[in-house]
N, C-alpha and C. Protein backbone atom coordinates (compact mmCIF):
# COMPACT_ATOMS: atom_id res chain seq x y z
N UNK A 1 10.01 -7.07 8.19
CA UNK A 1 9.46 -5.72 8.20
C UNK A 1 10.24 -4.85 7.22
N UNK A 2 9.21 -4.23 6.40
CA UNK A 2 9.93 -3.15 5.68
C UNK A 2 11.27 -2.09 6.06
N UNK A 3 12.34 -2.04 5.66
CA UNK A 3 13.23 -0.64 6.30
C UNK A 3 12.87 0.34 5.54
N UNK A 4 12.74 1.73 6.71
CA UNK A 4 12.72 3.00 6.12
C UNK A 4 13.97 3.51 5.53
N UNK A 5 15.06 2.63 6.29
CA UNK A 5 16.95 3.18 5.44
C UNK A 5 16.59 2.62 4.02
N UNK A 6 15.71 1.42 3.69
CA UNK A 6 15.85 0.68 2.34
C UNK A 6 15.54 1.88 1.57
N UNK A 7 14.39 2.40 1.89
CA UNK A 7 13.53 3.56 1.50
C UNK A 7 14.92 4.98 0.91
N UNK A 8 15.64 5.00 1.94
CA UNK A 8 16.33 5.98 1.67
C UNK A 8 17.99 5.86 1.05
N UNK A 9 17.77 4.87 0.93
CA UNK A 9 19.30 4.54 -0.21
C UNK A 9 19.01 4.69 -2.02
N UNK A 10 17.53 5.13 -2.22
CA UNK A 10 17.58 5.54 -3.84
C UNK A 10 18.09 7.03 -3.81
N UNK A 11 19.14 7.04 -4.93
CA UNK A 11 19.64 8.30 -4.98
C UNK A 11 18.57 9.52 -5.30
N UNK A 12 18.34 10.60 -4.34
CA UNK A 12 17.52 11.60 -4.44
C UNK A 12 17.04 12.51 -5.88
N UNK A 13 18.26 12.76 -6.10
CA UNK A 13 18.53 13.68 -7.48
C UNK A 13 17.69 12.64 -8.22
N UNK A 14 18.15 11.77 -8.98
CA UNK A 14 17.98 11.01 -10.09
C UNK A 14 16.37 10.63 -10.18
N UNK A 15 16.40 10.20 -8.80
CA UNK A 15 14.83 10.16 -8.64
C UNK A 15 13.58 11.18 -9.16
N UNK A 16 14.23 12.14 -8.18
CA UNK A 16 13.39 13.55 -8.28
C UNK A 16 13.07 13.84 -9.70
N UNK A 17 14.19 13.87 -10.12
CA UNK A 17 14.31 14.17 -12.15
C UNK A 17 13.17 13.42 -12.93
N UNK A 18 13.46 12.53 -12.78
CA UNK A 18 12.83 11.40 -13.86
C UNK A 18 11.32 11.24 -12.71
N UNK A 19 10.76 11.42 -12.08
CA UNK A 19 9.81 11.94 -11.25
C UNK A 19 8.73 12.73 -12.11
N UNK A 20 9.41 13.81 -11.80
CA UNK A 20 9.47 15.53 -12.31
C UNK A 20 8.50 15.33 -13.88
N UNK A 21 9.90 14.04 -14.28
CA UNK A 21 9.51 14.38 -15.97
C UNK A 21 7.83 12.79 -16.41
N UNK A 22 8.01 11.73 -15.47
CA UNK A 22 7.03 11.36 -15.71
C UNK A 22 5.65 12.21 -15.58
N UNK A 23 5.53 12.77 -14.25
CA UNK A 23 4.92 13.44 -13.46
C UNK A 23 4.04 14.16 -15.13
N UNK A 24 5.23 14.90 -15.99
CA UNK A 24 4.55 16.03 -16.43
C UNK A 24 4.27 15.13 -18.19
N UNK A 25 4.47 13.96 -17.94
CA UNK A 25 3.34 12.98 -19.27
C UNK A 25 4.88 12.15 -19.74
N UNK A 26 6.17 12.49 -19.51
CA UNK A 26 7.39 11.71 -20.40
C UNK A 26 7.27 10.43 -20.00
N UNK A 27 6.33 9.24 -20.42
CA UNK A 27 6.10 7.69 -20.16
C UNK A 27 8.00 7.17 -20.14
N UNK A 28 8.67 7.80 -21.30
CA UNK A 28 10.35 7.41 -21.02
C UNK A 28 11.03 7.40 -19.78
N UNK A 29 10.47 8.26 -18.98
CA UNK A 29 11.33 8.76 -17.62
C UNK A 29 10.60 7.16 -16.74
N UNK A 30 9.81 6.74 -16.91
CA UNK A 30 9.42 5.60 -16.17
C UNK A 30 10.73 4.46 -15.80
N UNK A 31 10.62 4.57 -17.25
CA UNK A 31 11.80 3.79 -17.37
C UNK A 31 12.88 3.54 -17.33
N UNK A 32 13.33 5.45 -17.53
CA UNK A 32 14.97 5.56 -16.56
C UNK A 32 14.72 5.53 -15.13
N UNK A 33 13.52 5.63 -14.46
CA UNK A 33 13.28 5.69 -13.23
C UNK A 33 13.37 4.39 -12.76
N UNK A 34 12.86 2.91 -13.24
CA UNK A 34 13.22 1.91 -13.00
C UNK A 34 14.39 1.15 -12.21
N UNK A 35 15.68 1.37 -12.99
CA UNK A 35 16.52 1.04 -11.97
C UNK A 35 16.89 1.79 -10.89
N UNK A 36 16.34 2.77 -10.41
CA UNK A 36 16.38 3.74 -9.31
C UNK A 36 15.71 2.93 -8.02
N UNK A 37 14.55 2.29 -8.18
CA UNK A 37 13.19 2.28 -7.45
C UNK A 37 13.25 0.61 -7.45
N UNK A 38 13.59 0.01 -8.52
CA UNK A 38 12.94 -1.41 -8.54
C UNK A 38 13.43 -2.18 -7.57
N UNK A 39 14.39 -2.33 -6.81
CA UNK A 39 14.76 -3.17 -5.54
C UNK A 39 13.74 -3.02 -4.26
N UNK A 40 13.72 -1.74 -4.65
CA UNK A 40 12.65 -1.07 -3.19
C UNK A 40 11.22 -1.55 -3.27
N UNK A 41 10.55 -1.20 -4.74
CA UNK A 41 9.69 -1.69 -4.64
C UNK A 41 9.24 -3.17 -4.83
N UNK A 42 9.95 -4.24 -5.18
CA UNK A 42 10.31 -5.61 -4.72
C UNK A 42 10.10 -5.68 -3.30
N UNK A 43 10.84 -5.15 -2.25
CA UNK A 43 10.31 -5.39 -1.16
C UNK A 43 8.91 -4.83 -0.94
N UNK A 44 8.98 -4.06 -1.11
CA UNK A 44 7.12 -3.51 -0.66
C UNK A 44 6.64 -4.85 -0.96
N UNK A 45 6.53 -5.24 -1.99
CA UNK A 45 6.02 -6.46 -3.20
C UNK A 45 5.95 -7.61 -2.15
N UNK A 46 7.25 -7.79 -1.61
CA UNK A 46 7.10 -8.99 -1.17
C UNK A 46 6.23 -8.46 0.25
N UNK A 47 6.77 -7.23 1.10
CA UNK A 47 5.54 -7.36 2.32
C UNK A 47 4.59 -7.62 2.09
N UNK A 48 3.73 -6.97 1.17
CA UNK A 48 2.27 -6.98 0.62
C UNK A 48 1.87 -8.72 0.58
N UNK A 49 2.82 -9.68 0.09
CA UNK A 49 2.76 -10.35 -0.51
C UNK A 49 2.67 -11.66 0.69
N UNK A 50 3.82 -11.19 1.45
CA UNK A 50 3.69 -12.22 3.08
C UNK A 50 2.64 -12.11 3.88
N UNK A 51 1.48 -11.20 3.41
CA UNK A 51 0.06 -11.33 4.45
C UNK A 51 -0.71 -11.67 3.08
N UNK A 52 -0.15 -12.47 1.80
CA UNK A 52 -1.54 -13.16 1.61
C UNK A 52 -1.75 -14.33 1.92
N UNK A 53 -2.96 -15.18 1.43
CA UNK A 53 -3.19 -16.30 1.61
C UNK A 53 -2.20 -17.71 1.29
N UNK A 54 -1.93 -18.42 1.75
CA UNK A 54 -0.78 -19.67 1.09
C UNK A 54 -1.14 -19.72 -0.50
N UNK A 55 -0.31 -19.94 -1.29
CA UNK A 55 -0.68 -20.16 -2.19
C UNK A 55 -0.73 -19.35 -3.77
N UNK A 56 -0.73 -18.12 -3.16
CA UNK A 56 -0.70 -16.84 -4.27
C UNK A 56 -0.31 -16.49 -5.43
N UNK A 57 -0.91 -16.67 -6.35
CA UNK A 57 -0.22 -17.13 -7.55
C UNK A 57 0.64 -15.64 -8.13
N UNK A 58 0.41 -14.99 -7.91
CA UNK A 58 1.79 -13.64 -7.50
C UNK A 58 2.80 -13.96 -7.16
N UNK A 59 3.71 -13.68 -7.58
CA UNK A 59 5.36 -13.81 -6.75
C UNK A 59 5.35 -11.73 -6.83
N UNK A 60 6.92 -12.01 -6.02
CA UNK A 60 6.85 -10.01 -5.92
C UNK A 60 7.52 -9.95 -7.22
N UNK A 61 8.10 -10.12 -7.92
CA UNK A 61 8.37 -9.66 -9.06
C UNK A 61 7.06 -9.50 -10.25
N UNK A 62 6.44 -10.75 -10.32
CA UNK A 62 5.50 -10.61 -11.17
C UNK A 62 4.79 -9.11 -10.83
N UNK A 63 4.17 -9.32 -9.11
CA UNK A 63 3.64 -7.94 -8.78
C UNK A 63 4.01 -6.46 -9.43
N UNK A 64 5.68 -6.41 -9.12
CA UNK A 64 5.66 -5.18 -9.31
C UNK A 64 6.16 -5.36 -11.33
N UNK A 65 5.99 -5.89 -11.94
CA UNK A 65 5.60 -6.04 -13.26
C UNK A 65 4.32 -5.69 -13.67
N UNK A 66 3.58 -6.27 -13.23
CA UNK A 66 1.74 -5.79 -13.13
C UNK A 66 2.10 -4.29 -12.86
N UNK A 67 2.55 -3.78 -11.78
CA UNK A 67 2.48 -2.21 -11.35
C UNK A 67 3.04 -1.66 -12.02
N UNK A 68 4.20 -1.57 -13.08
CA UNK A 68 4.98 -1.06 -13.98
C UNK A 68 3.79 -0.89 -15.34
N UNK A 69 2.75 -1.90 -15.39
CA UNK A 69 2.26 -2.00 -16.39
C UNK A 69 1.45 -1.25 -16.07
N UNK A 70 0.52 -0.63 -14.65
CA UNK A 70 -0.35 0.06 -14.27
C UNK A 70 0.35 1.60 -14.49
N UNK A 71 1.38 1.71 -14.00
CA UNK A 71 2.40 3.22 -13.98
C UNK A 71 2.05 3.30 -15.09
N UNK A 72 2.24 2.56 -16.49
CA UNK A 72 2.17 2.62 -17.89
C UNK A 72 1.15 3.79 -18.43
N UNK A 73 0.28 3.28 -17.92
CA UNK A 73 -1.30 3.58 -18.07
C UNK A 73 -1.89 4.67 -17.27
N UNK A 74 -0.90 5.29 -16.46
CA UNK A 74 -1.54 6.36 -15.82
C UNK A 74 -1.15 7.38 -17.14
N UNK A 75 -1.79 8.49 -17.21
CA UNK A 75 -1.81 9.65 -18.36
C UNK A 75 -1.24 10.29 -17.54
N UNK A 76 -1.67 11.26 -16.39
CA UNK A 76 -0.99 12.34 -15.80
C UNK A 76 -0.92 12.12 -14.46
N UNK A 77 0.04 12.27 -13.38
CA UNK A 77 -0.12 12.29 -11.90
C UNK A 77 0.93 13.17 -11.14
N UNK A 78 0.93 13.48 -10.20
CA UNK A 78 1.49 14.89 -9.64
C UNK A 78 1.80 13.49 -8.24
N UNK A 79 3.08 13.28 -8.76
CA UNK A 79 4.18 13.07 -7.31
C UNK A 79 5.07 13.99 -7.05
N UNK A 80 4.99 13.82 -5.93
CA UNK A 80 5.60 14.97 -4.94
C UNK A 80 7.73 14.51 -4.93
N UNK A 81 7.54 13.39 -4.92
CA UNK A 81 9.09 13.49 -4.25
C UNK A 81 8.92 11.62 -4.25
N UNK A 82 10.36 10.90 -4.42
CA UNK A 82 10.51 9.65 -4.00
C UNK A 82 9.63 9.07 -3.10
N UNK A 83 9.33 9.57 -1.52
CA UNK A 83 8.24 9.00 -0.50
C UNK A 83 7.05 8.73 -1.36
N UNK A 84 6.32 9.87 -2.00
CA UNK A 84 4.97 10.09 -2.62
C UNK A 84 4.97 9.04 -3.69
N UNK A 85 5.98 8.55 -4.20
CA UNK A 85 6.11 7.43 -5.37
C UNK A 85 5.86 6.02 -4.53
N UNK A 86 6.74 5.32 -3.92
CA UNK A 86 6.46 4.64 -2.98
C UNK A 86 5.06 4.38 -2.91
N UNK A 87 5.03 5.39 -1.73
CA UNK A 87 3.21 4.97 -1.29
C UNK A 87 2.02 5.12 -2.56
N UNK A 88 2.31 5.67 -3.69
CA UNK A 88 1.64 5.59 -4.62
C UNK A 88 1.56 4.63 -5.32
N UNK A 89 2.86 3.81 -5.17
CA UNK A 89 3.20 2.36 -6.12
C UNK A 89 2.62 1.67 -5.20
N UNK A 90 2.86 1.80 -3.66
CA UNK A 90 2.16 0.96 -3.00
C UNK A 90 0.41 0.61 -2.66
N UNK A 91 0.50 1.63 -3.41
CA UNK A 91 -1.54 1.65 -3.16
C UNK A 91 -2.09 1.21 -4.41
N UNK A 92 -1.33 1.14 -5.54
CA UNK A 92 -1.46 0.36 -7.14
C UNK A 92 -1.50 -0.90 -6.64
N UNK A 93 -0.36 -1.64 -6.12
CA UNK A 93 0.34 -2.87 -5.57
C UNK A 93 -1.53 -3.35 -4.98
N UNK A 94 -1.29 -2.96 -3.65
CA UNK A 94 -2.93 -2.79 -3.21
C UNK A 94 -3.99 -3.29 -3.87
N UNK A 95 -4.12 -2.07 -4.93
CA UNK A 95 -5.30 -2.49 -5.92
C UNK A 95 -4.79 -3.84 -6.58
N UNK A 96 -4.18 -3.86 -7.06
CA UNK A 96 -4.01 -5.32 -7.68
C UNK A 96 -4.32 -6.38 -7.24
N UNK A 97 -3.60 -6.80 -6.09
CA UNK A 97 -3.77 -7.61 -5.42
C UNK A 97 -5.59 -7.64 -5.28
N UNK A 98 -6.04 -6.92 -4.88
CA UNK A 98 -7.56 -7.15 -4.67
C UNK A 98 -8.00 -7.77 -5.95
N UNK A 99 -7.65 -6.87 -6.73
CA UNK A 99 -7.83 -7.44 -8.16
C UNK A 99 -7.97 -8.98 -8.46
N UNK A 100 -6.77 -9.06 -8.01
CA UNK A 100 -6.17 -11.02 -8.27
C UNK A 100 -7.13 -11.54 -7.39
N UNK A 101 -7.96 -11.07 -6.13
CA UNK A 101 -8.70 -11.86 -5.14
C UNK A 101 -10.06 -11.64 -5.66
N UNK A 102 -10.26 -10.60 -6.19
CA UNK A 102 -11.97 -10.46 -7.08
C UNK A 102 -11.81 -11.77 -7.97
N UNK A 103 -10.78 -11.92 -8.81
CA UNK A 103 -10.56 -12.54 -9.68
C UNK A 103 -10.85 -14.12 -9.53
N UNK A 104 -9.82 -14.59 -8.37
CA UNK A 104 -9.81 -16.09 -7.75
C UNK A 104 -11.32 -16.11 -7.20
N UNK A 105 -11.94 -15.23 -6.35
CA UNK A 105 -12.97 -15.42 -5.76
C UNK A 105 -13.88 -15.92 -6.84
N UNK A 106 -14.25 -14.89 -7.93
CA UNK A 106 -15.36 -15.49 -8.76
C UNK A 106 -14.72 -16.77 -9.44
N UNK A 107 -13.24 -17.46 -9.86
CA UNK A 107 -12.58 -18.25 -10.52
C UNK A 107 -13.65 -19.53 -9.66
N UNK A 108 -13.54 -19.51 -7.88
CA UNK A 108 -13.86 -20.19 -7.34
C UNK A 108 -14.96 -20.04 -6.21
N UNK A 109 -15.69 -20.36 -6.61
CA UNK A 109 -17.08 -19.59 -6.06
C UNK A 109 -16.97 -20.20 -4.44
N UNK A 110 -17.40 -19.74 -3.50
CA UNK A 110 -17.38 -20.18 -2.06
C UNK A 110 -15.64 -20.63 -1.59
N UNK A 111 -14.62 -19.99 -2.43
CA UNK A 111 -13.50 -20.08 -1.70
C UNK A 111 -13.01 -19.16 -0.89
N UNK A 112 -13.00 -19.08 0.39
CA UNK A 112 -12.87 -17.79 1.32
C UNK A 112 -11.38 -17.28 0.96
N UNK A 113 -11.06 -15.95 1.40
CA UNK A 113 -10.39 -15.44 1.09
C UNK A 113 -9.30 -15.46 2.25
N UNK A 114 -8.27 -15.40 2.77
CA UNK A 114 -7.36 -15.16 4.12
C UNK A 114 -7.21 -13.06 3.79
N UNK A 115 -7.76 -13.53 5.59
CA UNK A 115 -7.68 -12.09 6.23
C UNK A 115 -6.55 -11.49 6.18
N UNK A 116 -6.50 -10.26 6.07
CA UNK A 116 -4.99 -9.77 6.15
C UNK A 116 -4.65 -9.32 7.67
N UNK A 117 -4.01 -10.26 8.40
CA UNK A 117 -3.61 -10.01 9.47
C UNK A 117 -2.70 -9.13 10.16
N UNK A 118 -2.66 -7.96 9.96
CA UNK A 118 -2.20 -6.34 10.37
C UNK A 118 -0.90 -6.31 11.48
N UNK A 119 -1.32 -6.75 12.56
CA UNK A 119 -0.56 -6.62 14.03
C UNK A 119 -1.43 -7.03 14.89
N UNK A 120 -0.84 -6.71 16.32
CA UNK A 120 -2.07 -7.11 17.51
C UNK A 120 -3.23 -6.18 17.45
N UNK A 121 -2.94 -4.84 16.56
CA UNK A 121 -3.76 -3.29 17.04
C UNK A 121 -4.89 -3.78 16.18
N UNK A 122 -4.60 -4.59 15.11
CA UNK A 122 -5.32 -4.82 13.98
C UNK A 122 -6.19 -6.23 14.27
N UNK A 123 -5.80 -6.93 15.23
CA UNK A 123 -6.15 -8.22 15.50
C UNK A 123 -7.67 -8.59 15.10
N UNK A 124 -8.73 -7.77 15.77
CA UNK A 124 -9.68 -7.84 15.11
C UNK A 124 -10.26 -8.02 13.67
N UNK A 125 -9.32 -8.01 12.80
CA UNK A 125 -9.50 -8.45 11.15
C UNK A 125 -9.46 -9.65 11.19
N UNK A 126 -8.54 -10.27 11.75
CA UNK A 126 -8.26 -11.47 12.05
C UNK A 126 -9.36 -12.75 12.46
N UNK A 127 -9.13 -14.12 12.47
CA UNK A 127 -10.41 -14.94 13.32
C UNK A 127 -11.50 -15.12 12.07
N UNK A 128 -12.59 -16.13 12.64
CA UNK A 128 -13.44 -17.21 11.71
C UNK A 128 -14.21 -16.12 11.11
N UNK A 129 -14.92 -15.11 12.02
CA UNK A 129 -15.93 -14.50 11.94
C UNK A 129 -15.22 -12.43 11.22
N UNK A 130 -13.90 -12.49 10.88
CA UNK A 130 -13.28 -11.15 10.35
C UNK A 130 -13.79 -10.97 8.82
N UNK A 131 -13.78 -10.00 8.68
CA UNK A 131 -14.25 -9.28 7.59
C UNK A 131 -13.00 -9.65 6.16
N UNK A 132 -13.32 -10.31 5.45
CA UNK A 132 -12.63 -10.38 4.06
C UNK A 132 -12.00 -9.78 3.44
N UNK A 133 -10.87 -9.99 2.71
CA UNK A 133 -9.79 -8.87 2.20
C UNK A 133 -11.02 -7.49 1.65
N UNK A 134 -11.33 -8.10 0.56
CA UNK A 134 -12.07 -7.08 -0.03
C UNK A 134 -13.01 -6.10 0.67
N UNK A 135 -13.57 -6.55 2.03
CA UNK A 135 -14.08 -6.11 2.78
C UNK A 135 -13.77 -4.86 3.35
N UNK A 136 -12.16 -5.50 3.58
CA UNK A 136 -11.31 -3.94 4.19
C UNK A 136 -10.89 -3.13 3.44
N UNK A 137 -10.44 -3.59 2.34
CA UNK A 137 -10.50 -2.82 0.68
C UNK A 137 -11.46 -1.26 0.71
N UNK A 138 -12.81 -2.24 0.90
CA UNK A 138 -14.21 -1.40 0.63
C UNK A 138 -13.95 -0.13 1.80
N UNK A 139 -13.31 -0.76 3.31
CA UNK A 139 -13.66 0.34 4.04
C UNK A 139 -12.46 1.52 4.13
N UNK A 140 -11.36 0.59 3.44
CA UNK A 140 -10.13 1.73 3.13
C UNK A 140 -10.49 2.70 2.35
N UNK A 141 -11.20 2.78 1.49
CA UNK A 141 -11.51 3.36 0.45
C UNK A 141 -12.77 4.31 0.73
N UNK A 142 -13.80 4.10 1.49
CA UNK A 142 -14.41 4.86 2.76
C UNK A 142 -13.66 5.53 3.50
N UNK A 143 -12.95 5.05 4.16
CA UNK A 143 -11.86 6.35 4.43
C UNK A 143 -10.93 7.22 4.41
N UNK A 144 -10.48 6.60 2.76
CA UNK A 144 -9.62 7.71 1.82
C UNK A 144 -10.83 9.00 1.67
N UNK A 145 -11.75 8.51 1.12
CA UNK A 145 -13.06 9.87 0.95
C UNK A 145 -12.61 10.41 2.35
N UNK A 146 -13.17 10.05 3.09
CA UNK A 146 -12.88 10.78 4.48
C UNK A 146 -11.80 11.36 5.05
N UNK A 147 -10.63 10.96 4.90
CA UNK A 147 -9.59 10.86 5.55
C UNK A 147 -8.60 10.63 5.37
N UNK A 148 -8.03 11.64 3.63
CA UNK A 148 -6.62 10.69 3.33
C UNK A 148 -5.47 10.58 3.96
N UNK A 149 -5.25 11.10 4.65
CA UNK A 149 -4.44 11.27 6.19
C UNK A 149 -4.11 10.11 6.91
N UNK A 150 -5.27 9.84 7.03
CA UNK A 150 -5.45 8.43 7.74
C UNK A 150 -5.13 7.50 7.40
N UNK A 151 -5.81 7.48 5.98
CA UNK A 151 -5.41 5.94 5.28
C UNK A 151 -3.45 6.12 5.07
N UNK A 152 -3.54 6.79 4.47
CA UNK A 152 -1.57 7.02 4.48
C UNK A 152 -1.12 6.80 5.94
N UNK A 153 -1.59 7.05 6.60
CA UNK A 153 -0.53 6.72 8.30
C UNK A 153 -0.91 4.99 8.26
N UNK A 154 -2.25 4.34 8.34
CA UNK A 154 -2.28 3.04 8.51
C UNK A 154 -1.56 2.53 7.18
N UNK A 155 -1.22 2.84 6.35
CA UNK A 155 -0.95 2.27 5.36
C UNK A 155 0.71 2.10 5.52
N UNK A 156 1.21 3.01 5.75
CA UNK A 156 2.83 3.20 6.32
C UNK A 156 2.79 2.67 7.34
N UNK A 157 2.13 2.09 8.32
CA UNK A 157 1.98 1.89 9.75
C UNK A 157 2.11 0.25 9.54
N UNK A 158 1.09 -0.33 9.14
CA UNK A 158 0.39 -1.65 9.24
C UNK A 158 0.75 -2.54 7.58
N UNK A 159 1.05 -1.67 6.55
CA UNK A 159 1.48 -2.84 5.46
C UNK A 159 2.42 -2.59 5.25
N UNK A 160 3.30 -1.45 5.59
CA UNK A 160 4.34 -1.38 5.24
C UNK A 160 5.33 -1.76 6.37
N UNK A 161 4.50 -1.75 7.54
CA UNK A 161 5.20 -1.71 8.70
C UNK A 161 6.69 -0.60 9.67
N UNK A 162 6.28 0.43 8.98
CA UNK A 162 6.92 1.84 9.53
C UNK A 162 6.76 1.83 11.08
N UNK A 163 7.73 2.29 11.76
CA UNK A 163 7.27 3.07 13.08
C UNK A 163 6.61 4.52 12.81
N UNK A 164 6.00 4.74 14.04
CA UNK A 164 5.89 5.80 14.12
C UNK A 164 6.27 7.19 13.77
N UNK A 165 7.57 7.10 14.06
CA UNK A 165 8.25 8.23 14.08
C UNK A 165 9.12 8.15 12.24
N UNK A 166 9.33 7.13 11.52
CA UNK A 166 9.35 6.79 10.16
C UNK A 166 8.33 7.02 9.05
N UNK A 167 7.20 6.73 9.77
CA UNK A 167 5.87 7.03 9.63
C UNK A 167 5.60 9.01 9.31
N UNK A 168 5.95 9.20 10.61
CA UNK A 168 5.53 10.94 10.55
C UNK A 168 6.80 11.47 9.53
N UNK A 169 8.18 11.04 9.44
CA UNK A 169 8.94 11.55 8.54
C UNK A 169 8.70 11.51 6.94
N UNK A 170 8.31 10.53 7.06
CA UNK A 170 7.83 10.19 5.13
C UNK A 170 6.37 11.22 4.88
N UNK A 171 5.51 11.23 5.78
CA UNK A 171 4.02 12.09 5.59
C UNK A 171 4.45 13.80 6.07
N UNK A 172 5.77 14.21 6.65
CA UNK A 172 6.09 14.89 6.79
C UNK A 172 5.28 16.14 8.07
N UNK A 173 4.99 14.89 8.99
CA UNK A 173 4.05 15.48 9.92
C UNK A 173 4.86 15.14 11.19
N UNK A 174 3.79 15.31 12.67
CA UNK A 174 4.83 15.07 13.80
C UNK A 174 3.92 13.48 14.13
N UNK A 175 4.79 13.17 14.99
CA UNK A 175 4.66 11.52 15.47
C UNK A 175 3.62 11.30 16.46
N UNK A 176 3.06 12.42 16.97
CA UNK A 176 1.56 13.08 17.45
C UNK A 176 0.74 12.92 16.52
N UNK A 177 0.24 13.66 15.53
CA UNK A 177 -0.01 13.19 14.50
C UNK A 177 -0.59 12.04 14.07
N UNK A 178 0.29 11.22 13.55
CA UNK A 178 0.04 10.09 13.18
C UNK A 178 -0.76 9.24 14.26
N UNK A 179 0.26 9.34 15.57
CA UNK A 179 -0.87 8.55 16.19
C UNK A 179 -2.44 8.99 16.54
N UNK A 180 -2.85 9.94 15.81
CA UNK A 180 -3.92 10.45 16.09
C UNK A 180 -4.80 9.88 15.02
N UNK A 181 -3.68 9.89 13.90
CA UNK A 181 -4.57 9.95 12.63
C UNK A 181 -5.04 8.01 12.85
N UNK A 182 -3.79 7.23 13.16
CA UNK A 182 -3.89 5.68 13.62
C UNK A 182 -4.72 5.79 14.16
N UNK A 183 -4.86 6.01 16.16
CA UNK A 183 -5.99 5.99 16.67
C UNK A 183 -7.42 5.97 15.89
N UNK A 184 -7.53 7.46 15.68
CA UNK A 184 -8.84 7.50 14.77
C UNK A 184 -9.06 6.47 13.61
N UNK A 185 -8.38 6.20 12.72
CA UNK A 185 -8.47 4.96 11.70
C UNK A 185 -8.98 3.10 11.98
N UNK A 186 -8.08 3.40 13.24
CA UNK A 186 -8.06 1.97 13.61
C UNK A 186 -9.79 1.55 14.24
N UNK A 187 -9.77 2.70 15.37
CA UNK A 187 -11.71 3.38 15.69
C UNK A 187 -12.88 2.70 14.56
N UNK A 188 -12.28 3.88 13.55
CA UNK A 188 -12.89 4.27 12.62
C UNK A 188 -13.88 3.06 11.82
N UNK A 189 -12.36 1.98 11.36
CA UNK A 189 -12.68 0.53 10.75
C UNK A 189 -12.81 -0.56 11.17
N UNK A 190 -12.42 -0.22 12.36
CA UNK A 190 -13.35 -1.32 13.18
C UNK A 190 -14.95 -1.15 13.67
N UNK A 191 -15.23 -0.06 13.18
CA UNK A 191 -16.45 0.01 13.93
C UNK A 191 -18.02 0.22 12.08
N UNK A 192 -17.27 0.19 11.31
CA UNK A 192 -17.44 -0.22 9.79
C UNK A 192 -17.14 -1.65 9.63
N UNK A 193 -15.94 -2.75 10.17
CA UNK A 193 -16.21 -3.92 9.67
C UNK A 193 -16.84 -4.30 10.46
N UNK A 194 -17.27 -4.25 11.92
CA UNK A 194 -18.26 -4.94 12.83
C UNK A 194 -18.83 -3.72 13.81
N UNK A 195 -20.09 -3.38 12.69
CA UNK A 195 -21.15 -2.34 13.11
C UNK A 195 -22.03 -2.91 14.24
N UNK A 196 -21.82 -4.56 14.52
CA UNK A 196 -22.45 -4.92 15.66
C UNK A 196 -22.25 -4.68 17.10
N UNK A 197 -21.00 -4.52 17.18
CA UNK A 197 -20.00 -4.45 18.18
C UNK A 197 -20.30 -3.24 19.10
């Protein structure tokens, strides 16, 4: 499981700075920002990476190489602070990965994909008859439109594996909150991946 202390051993200042200055177009500050961030986001890399399928032709380094190359390519973005980087690298990370599974899928036509198996709360993704990575992709992204709230609490919650109360400190909300915003999310996509139910 991810640590939130891992989270909080990049030095603040240095961060913030070179933040600040990507934030406002300096592609250089990426790169002094690098050794600030890159251990941390290695682990994200590898959580992301322990709910895929056997086999993954990703390692976490390659990953967060791909994401360095995506940071590259953003023109302008408004992060808030170290947390907001994180979960922003982590939702690139995200896309990629789907990426690599659009990719293998058409590489290999009728090769199923492995579910991303969440927790027990999540269990329902899980099993013969669960909805496909990309599947949940589609409905995360349904409920970013809806609900970016939401998707950030399950996202700190379930891939990153935060508690609760780690959870409400990084989104800067109360631990009420979150579980509201969870509750509702968890509702929400389960009842979008099996509208039969």
């Amino acid at each position: 499981m991810l640590s939130y202390k891992s989270l909080q051993a990049t030095p603040e200042g240095d961060v913030t700075v070179q933040l600040r200055r990507w934030s406002e177009g300096d592609h250089a500050a990426l790169e002094r920002l690098t050794p600030f961030v890159y251990e941390n986001l290695r682990t994200i890399a590898s959580s992301f990476l322990s709910r895929e399928r056997d086999g993954h032709t990703l390692q976490p380094t390659a990953l967060v190489n791909e994401l360095f190359l995506e940071l590259l390519n953003v023109k302008r973005v408004t992060i808030a602070d170290r947390n907001h980087f994180f979960a922003f690298s982590a939702r690139v990370m995200r896309r990629i990965l789907i990426q690599h599974a659009r990719a293998a899928k058409a590489e290999k036509r009728g090769a199923g994909l492995r579910n991303i198996p969440l927790n027990a709360e999540l269990a329902w993704t899980g099993g013969p008859d669960a909805a496909p990575t990309l599947d949940l992709e589609a409905v995360m992204n349904e409920l970013e439109n809806l609900d970016g709230d939401c998707v950030r609490a399950i996202e700190l919650r379930y891939f990153f594996g935060f508690t609760a109360e780690e959870t409400a400190e990084l989104l800067g909300s109360s631990k009420s909150t979150v579980d509201r915003h969870v509750r509702f999310a968890l509702t929400w996509m389960h009842s979008r991946l099996h509208p039969e139910v």
